[in-house]
C-alpha atoms as a PDB file:
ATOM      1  CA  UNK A   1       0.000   0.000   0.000  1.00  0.00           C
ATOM      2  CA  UNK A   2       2.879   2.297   0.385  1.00  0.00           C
ATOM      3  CA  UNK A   3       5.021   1.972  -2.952  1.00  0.00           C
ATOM      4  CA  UNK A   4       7.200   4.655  -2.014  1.00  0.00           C
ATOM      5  CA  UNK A   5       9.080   2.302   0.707  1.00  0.00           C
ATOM      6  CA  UNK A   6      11.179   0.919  -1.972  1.00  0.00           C
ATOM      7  CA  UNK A   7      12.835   3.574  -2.860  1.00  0.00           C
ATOM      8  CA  UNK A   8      13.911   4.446   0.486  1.00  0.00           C
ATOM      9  CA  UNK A   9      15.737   1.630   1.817  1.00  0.00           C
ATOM     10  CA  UNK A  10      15.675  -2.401   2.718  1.00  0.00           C
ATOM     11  CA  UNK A  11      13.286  -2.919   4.703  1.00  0.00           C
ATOM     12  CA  UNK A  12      11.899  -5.830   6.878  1.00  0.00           C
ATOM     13  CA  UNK A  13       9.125  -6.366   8.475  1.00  0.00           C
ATOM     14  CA  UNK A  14       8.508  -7.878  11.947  1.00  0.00           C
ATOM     15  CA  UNK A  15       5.024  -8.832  13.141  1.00  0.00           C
ATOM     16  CA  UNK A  16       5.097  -8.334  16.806  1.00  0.00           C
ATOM     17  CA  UNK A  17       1.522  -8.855  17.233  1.00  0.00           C
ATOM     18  CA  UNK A  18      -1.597  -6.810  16.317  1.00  0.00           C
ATOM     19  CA  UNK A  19      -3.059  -5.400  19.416  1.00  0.00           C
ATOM     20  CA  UNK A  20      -4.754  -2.210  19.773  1.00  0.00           C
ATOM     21  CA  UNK A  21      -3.644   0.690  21.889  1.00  0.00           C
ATOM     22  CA  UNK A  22      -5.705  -0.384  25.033  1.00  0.00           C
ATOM     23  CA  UNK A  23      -4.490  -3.656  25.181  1.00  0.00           C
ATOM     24  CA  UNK A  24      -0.831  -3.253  25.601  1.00  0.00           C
ATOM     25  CA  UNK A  25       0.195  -3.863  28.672  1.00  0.00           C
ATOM     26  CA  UNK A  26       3.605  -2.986  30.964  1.00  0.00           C
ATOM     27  CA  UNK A  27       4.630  -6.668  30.176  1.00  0.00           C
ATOM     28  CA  UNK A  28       3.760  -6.593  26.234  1.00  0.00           C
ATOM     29  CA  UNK A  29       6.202  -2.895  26.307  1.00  0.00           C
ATOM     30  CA  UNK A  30       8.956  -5.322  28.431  1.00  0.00           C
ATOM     31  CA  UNK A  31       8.892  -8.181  25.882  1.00  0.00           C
ATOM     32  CA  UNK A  32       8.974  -6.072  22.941  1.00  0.00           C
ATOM     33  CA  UNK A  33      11.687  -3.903  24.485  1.00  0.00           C
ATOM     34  CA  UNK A  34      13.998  -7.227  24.504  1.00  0.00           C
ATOM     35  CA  UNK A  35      12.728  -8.058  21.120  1.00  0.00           C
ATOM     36  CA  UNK A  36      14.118  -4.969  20.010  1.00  0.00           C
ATOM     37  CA  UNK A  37      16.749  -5.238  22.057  1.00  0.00           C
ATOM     38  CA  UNK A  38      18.451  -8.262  20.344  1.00  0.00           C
ATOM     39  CA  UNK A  39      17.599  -6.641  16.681  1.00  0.00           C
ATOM     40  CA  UNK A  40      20.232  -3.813  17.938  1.00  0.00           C
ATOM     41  CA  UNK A  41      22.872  -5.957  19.301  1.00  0.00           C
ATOM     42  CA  UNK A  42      22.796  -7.934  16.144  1.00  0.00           C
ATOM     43  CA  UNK A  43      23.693  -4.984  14.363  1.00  0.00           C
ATOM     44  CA  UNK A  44      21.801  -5.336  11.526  1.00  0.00           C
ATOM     45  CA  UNK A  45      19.620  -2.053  10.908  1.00  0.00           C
ATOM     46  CA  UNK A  46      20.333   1.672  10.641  1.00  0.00           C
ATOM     47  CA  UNK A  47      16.978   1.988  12.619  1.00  0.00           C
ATOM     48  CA  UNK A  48      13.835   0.376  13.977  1.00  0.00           C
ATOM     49  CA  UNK A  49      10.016   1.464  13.495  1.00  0.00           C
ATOM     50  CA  UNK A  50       7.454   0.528  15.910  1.00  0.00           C
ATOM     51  CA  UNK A  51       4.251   1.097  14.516  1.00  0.00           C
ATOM     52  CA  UNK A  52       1.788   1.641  17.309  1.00  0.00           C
ATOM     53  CA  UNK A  53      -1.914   2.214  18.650  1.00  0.00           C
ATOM     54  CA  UNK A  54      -1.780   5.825  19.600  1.00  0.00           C
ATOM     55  CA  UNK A  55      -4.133   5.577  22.634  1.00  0.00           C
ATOM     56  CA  UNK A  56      -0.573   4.217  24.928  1.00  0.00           C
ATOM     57  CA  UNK A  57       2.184   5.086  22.281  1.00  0.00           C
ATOM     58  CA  UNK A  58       3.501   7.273  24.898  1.00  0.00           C
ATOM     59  CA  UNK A  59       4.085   4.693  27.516  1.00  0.00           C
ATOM     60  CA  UNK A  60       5.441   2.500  24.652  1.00  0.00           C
ATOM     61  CA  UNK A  61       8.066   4.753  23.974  1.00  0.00           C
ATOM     62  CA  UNK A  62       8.956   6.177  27.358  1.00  0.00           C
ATOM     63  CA  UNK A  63       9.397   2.396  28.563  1.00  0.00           C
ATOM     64  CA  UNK A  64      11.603   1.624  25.678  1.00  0.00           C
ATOM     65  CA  UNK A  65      13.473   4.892  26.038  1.00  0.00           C
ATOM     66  CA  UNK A  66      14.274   4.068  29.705  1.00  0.00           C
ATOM     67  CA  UNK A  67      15.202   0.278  28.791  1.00  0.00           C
ATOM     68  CA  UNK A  68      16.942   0.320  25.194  1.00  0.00           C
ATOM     69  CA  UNK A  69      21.003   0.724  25.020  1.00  0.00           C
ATOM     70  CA  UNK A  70      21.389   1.775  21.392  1.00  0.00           C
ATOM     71  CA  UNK A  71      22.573   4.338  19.696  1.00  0.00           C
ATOM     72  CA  UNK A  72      20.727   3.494  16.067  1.00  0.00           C
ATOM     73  CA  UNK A  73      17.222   5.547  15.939  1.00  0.00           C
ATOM     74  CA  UNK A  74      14.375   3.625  17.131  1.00  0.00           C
ATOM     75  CA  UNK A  75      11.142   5.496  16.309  1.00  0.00           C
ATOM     76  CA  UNK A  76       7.186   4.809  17.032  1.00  0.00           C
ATOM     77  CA  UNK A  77       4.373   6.448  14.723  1.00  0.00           C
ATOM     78  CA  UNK A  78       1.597   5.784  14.405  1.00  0.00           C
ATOM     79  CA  UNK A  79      -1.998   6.984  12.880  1.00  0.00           C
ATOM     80  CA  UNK A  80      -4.730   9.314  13.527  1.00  0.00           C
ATOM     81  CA  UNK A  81      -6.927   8.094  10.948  1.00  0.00           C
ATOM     82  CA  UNK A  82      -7.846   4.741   9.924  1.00  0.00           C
ATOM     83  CA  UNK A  83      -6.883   3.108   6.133  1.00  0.00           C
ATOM     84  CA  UNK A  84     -10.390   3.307   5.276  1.00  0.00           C
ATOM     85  CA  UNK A  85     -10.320   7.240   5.556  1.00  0.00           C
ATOM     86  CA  UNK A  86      -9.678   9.459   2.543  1.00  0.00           C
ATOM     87  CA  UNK A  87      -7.013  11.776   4.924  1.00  0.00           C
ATOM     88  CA  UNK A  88      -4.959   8.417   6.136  1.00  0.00           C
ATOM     89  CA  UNK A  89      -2.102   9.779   7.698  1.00  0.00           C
ATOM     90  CA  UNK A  90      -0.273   6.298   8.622  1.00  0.00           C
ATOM     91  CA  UNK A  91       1.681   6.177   5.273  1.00  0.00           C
ATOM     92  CA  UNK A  92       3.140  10.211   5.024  1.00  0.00           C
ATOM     93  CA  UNK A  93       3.728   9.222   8.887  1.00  0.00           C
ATOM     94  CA  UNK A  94       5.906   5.864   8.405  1.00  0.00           C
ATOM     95  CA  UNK A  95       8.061   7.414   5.722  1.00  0.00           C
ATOM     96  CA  UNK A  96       8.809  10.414   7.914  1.00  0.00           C
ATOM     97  CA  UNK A  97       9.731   7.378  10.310  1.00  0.00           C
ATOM     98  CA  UNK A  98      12.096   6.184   7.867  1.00  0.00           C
ATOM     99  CA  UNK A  99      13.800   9.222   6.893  1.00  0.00           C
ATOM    100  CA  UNK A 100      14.126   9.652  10.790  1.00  0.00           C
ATOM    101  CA  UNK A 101      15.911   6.121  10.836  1.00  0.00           C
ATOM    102  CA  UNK A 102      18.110   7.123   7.711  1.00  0.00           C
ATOM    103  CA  UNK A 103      19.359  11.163   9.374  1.00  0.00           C
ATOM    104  CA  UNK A 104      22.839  10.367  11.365  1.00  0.00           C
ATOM    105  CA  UNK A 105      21.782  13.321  13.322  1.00  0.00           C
ATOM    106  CA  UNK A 106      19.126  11.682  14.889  1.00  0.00           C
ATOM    107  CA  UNK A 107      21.348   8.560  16.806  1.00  0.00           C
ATOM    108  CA  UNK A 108      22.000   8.748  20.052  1.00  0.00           C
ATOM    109  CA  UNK A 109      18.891  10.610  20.685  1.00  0.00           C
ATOM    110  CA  UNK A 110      16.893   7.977  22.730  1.00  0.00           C
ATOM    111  CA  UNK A 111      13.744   6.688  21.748  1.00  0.00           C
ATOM    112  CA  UNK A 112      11.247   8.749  19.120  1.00  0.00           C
ATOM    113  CA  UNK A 113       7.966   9.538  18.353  1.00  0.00           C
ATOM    114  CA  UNK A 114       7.714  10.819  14.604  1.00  0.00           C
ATOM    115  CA  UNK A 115       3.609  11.754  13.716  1.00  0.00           C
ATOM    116  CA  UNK A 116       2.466  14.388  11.518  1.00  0.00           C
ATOM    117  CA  UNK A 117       5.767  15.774  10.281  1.00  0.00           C
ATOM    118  CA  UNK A 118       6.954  15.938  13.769  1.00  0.00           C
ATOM    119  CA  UNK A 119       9.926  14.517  15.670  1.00  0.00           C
ATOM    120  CA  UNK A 120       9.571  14.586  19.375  1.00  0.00           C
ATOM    121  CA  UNK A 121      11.412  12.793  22.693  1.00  0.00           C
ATOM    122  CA  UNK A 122       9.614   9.934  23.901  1.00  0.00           C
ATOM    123  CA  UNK A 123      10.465  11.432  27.590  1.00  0.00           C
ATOM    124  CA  UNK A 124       9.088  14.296  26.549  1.00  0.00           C
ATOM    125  CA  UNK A 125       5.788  13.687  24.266  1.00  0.00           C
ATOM    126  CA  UNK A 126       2.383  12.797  25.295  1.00  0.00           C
ATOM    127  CA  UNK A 127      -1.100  12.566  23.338  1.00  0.00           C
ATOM    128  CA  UNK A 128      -2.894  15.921  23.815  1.00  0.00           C
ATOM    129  CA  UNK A 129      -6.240  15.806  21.870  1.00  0.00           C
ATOM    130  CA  UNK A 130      -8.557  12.937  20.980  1.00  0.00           C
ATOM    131  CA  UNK A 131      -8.906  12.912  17.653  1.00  0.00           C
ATOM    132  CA  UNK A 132      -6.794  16.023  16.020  1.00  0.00           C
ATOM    133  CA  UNK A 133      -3.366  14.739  13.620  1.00  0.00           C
ATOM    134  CA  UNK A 134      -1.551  17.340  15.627  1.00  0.00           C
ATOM    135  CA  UNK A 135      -2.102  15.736  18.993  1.00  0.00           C
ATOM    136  CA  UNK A 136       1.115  14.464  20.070  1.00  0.00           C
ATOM    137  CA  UNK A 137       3.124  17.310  21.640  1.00  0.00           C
ATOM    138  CA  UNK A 138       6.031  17.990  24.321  1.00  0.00           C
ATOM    139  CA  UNK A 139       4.007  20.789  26.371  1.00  0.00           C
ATOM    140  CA  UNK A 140       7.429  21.762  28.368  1.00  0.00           C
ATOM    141  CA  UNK A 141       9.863  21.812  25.700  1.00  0.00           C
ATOM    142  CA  UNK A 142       8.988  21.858  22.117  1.00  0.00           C
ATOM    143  CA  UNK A 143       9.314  19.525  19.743  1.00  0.00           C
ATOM    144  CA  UNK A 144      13.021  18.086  18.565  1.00  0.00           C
ATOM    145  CA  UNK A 145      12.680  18.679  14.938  1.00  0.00           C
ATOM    146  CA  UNK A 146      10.313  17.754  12.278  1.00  0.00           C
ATOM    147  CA  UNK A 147      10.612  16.190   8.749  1.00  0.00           C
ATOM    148  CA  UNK A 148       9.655  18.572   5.611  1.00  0.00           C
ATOM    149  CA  UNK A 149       9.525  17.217   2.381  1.00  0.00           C
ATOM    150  CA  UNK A 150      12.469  14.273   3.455  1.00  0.00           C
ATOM    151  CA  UNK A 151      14.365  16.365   5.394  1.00  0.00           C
ATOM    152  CA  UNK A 152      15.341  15.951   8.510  1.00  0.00           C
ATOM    153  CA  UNK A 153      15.700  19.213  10.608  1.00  0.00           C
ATOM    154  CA  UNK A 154      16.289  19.295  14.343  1.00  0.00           C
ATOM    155  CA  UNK A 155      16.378  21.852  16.748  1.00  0.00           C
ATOM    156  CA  UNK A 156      17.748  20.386  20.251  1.00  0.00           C
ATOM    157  CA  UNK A 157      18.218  17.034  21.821  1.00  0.00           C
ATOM    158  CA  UNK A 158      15.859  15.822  24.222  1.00  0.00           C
ATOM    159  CA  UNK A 159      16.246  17.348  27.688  1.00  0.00           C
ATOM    160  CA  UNK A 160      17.582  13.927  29.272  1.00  0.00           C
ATOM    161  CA  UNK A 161      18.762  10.393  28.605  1.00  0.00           C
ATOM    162  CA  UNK A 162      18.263   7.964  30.829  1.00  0.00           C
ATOM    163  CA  UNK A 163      18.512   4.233  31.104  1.00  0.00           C
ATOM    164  CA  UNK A 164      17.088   1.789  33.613  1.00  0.00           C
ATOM    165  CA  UNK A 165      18.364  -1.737  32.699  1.00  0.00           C
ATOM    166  CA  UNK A 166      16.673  -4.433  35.058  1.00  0.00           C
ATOM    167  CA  UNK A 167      16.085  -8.569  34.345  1.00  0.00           C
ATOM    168  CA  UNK A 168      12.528  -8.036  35.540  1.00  0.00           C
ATOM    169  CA  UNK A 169       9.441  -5.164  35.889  1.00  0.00           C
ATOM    170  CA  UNK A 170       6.913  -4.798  38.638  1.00  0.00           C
ATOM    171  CA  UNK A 171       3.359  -3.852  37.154  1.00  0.00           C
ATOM    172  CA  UNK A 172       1.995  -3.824  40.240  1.00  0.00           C
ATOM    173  CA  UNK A 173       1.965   0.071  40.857  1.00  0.00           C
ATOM    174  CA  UNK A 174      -1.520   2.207  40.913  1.00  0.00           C
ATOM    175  CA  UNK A 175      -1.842   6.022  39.422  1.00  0.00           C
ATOM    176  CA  UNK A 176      -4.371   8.133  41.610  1.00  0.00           C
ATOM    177  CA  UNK A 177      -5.351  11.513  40.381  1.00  0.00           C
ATOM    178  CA  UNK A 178      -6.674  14.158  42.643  1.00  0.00           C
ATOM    179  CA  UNK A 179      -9.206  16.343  42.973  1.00  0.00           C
ATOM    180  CA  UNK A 180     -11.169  18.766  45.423  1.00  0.00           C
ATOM    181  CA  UNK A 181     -12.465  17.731  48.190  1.00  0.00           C
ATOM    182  CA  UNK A 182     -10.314  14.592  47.971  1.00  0.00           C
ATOM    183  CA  UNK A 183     -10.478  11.608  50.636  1.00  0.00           C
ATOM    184  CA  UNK A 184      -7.430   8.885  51.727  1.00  0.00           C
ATOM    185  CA  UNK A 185      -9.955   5.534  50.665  1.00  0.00           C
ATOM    186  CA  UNK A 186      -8.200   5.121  47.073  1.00  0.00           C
ATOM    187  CA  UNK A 187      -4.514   5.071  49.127  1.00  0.00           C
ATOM    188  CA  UNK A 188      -5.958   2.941  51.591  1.00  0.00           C
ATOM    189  CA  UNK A 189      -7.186   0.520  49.715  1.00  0.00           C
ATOM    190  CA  UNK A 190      -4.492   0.363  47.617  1.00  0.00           C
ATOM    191  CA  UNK A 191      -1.915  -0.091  50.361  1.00  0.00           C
ATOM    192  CA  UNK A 192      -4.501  -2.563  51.654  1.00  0.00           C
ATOM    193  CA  UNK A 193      -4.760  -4.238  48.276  1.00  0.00           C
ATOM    194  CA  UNK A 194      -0.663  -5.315  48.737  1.00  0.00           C
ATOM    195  CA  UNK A 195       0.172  -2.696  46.166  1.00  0.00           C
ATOM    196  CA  UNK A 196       4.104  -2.152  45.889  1.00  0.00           C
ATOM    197  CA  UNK A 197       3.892   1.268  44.437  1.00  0.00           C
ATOM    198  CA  UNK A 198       1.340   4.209  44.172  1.00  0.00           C
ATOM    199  CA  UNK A 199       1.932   7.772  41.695  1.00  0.00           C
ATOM    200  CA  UNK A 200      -0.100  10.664  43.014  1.00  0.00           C
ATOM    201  CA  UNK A 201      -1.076  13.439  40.169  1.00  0.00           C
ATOM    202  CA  UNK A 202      -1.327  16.115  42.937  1.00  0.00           C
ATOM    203  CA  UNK A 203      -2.294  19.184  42.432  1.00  0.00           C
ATOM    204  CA  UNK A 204      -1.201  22.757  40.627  1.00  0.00           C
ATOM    205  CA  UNK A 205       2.660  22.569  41.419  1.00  0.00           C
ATOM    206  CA  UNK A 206       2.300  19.750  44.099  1.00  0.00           C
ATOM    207  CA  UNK A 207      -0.262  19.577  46.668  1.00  0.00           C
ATOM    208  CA  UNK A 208      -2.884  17.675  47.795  1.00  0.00           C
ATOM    209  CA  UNK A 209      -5.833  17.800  50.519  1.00  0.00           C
ATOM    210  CA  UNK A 210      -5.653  17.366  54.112  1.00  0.00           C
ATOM    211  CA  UNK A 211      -7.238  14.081  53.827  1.00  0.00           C
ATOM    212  CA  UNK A 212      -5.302  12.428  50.905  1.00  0.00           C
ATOM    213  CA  UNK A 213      -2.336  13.378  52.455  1.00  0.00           C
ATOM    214  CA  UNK A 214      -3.280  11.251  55.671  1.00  0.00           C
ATOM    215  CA  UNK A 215      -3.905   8.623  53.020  1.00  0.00           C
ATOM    216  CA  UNK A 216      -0.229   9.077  51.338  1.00  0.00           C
ATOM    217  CA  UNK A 217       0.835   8.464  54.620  1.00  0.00           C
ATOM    218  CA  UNK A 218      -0.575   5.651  55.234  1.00  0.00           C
ATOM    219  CA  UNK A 219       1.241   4.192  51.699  1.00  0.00           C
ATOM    220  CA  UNK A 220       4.221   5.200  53.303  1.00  0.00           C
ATOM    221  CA  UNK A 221       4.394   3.797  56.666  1.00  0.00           C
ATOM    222  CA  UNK A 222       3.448   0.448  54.744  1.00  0.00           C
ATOM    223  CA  UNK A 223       6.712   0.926  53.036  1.00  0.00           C
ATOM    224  CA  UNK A 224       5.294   1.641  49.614  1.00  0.00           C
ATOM    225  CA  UNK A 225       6.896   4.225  47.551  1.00  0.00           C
ATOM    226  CA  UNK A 226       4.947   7.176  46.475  1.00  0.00           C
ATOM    227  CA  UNK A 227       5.958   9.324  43.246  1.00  0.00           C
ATOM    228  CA  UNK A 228       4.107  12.908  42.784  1.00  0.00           C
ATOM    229  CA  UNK A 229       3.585  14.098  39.784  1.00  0.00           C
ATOM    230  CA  UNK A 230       0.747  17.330  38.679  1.00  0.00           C
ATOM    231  CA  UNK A 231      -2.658  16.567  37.177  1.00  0.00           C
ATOM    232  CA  UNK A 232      -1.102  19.934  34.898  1.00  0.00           C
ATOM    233  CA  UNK A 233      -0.567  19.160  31.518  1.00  0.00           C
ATOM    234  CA  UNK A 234       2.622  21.092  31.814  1.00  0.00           C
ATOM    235  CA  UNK A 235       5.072  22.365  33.952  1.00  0.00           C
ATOM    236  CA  UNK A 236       6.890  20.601  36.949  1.00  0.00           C
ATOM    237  CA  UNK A 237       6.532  20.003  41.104  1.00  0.00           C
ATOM    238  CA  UNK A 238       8.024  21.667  43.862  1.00  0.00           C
ATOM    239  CA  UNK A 239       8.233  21.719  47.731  1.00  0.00           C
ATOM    240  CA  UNK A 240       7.189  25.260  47.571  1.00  0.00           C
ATOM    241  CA  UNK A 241       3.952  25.757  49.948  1.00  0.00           C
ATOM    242  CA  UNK A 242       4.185  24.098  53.127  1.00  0.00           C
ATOM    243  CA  UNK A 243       0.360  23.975  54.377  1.00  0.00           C
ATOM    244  CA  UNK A 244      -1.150  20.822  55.522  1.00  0.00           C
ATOM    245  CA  UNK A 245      -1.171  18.733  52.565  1.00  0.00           C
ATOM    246  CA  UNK A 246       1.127  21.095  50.585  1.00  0.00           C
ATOM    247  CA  UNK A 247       4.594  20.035  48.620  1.00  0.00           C
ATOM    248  CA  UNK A 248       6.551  20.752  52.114  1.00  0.00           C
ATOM    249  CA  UNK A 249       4.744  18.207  54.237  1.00  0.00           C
ATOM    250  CA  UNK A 250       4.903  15.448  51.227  1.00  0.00           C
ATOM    251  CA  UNK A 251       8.608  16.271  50.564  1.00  0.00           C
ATOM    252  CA  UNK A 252       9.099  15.655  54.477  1.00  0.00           C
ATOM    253  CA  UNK A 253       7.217  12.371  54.527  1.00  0.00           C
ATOM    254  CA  UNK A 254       9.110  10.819  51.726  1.00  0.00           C
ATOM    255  CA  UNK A 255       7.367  11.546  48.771  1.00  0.00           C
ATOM    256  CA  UNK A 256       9.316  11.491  45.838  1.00  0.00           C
ATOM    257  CA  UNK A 257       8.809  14.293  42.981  1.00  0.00           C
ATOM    258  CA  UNK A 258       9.108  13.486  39.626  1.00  0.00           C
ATOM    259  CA  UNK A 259       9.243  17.311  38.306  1.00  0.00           C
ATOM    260  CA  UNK A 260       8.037  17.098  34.868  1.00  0.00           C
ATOM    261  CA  UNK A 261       7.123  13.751  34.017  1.00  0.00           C
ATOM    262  CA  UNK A 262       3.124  13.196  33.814  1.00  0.00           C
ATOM    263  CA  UNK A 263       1.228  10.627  35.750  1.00  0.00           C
ATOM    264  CA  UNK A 264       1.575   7.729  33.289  1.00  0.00           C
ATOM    265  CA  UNK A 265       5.284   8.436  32.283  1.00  0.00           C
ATOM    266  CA  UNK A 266       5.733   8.425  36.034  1.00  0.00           C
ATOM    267  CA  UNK A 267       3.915   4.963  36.697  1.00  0.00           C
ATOM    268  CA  UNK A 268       6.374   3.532  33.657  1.00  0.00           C
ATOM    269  CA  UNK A 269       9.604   4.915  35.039  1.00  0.00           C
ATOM    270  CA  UNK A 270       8.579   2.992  38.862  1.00  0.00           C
ATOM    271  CA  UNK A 271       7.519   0.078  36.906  1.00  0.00           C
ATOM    272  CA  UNK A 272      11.421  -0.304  35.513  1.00  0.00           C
ATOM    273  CA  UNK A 273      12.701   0.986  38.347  1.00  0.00           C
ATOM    274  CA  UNK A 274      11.064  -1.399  41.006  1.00  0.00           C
ATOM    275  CA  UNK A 275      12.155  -4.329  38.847  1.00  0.00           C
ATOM    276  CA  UNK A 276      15.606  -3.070  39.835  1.00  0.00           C
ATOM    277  CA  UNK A 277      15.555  -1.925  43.203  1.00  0.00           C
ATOM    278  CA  UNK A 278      12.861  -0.993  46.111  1.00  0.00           C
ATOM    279  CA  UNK A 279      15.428   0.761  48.437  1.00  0.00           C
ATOM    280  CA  UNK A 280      13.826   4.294  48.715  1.00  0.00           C
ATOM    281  CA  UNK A 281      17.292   6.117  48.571  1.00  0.00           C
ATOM    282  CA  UNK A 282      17.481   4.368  45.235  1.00  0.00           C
ATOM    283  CA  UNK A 283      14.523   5.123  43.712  1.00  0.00           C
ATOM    284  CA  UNK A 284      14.955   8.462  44.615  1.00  0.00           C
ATOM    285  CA  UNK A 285      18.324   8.827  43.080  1.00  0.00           C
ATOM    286  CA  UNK A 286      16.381   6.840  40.332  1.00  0.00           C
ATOM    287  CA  UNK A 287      13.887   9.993  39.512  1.00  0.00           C
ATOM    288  CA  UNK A 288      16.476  13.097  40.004  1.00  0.00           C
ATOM    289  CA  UNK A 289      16.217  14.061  36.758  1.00  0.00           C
ATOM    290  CA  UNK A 290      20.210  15.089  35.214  1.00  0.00           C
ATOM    291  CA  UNK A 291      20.204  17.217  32.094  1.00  0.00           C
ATOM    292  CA  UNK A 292      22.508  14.730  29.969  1.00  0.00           C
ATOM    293  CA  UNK A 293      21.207  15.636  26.236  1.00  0.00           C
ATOM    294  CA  UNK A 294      23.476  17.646  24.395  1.00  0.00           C
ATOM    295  CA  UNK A 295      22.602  21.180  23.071  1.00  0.00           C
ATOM    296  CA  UNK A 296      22.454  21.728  19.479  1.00  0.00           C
ATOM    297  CA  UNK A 297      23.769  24.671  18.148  1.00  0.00           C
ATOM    298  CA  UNK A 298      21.993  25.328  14.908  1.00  0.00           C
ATOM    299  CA  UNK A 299      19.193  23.495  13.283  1.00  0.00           C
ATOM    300  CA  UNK A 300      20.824  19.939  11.491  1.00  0.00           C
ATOM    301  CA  UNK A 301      19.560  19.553   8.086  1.00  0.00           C
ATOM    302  CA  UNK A 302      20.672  16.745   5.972  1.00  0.00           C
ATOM    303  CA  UNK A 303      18.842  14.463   3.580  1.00  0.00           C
ATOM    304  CA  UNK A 304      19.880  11.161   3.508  1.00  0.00           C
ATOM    305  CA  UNK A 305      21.098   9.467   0.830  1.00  0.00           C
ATOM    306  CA  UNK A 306      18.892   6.427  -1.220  1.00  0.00           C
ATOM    307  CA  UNK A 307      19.837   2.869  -0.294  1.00  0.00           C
END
């Protein structure tokens, strides 16, 4: 269905399975990840696709961004649009993909997300409309780059690079999201429920009511770590207010901030990180976020050549 694949390179195909976006699971991300994993290490490929449902692409990429040591491209797209619509966007989107793959500027750039002309960081990206081509966006940052016309032209390198290697996951971590007037019975049960991790979308820049912080106590003294992140779709959290419930009191109790990672980039990031360690000096270490990427100067514009 896409002719135009031939002229831009070999290409092979691997049929992971076909499961829609809701059905992908933290386990389905960890055995792809080592699927991919052993494609890189055989050294076969300038780059690897992942075609993917866009409802969890996001968690997709973040989890193999965290995992994956490589330093060809790996990119997931995706489509807005199914092939029985007129406006189908999944083609235009995979060859972007694979003029990602073929731009040397784009290695050693972690894990991608190329959609609608657009390159972005999986650490970074997250799906911000429903239905709208133009929905997957870093809020914080900006995207990397974008493709025009084949070419590949990038702006910056993602914030941070990252890598948590571990034999094994732990799915077993809930994601509660506040609101107003807020009780502790979610974190209760939870903790009562033998949960081994809990993520907390607090509030503005990291707050929560009176009540749910008794509850995020009551995580804690179980010994279950608790990561905050804001229900915000952008910006970070900070220890700045120190009311009852505020980031002061959570900071003090153990609570460990994730700054700008959103709830479900958050529950990934524990996932990987429990299947390595549960010390809570560890997994604190874990989340400090250190700006590793490096700075590009000037935009990078190079179109590769045919193979």
């Amino acid at each position: 269905m896409i002719p135009e694949l031939k002229t831009l390179g070999r290409v092979d195909f691997y049929d992971f399975g076909k499961y829609p976006g809701p059905h992908i699971t933290p386990e389905l991300m960890f055995e792809l990840a080592l699927t991919i994993q052993q494609m890189i290490d055989d050294n076969e490929y300038d780059g690897i696709i992942i075609t993917h449902g866009t409802d969890t692409l996001e968690e997709t990429a973040y989890f193999l961004d965290l995992y994956l040591e490589c330093h060809i491209p790996v990119v997931l797209t995706g489509s807005m649009r199914n092939s029985s619509d007129p406006e189908w966007d999944g083609p235009a989107n995979l060859i972007d993909s694979i003029y990602t793959c073929l731009n040397p500027n784009c290695r050693d750039m972690g894990v991608l997300v190329c959609l609608n002309g657009e390159i972005n960081a999986a650490s970074e990206v997250t799906k911000t409309h429903t239905e709208d081509e133009e929905t997957f966006a870093s809020l914080d940052f900006g995207s990397l780059g974008f493709v025009d016309r084949g070419r590949v032209i990038l702006n910056r390198a993602p914030r941070r690079l990252e890598t948590i290697r571990t034999s094994k996951i732990n799915s077993n971590v809930d994601l509660l999201k506040c609101y107003a007037g807020m009780d502790d019975k979610f974190f209760r049960y939870s903790a009562d429920c033998g949960v081994d991790g809990v993520v907390v979308e607090a509030l503005g820049v990291g707050n929560v009511p009176p009540a749910v912080f008794e509850g995020i106590e009551y995580v804690l003294e179980k010994g279950i770590p608790v990561v905050l992140v804001s229900r915000c779709p952008a910006g970070d959290t900070d220890d700045i207010y120190s009311y009852p419930g505020a980031g002061k009191w959570l900071r003090e109790s153990g609570v460990i901030f994730a700054e700008y990672l959103n709830g479900q980039k958050a529950r990934i990031k524990l996932i990987l990180a429990l299947g390595k360690t549960t010390d809570p000096a560890e997994l604190e270490r874990i989340f400090i976020i250190e700006l590793t990427g490096q700075i590009y100067s000037q935009s990078s514009c190079i179109t590769p050549s045919l193979k």
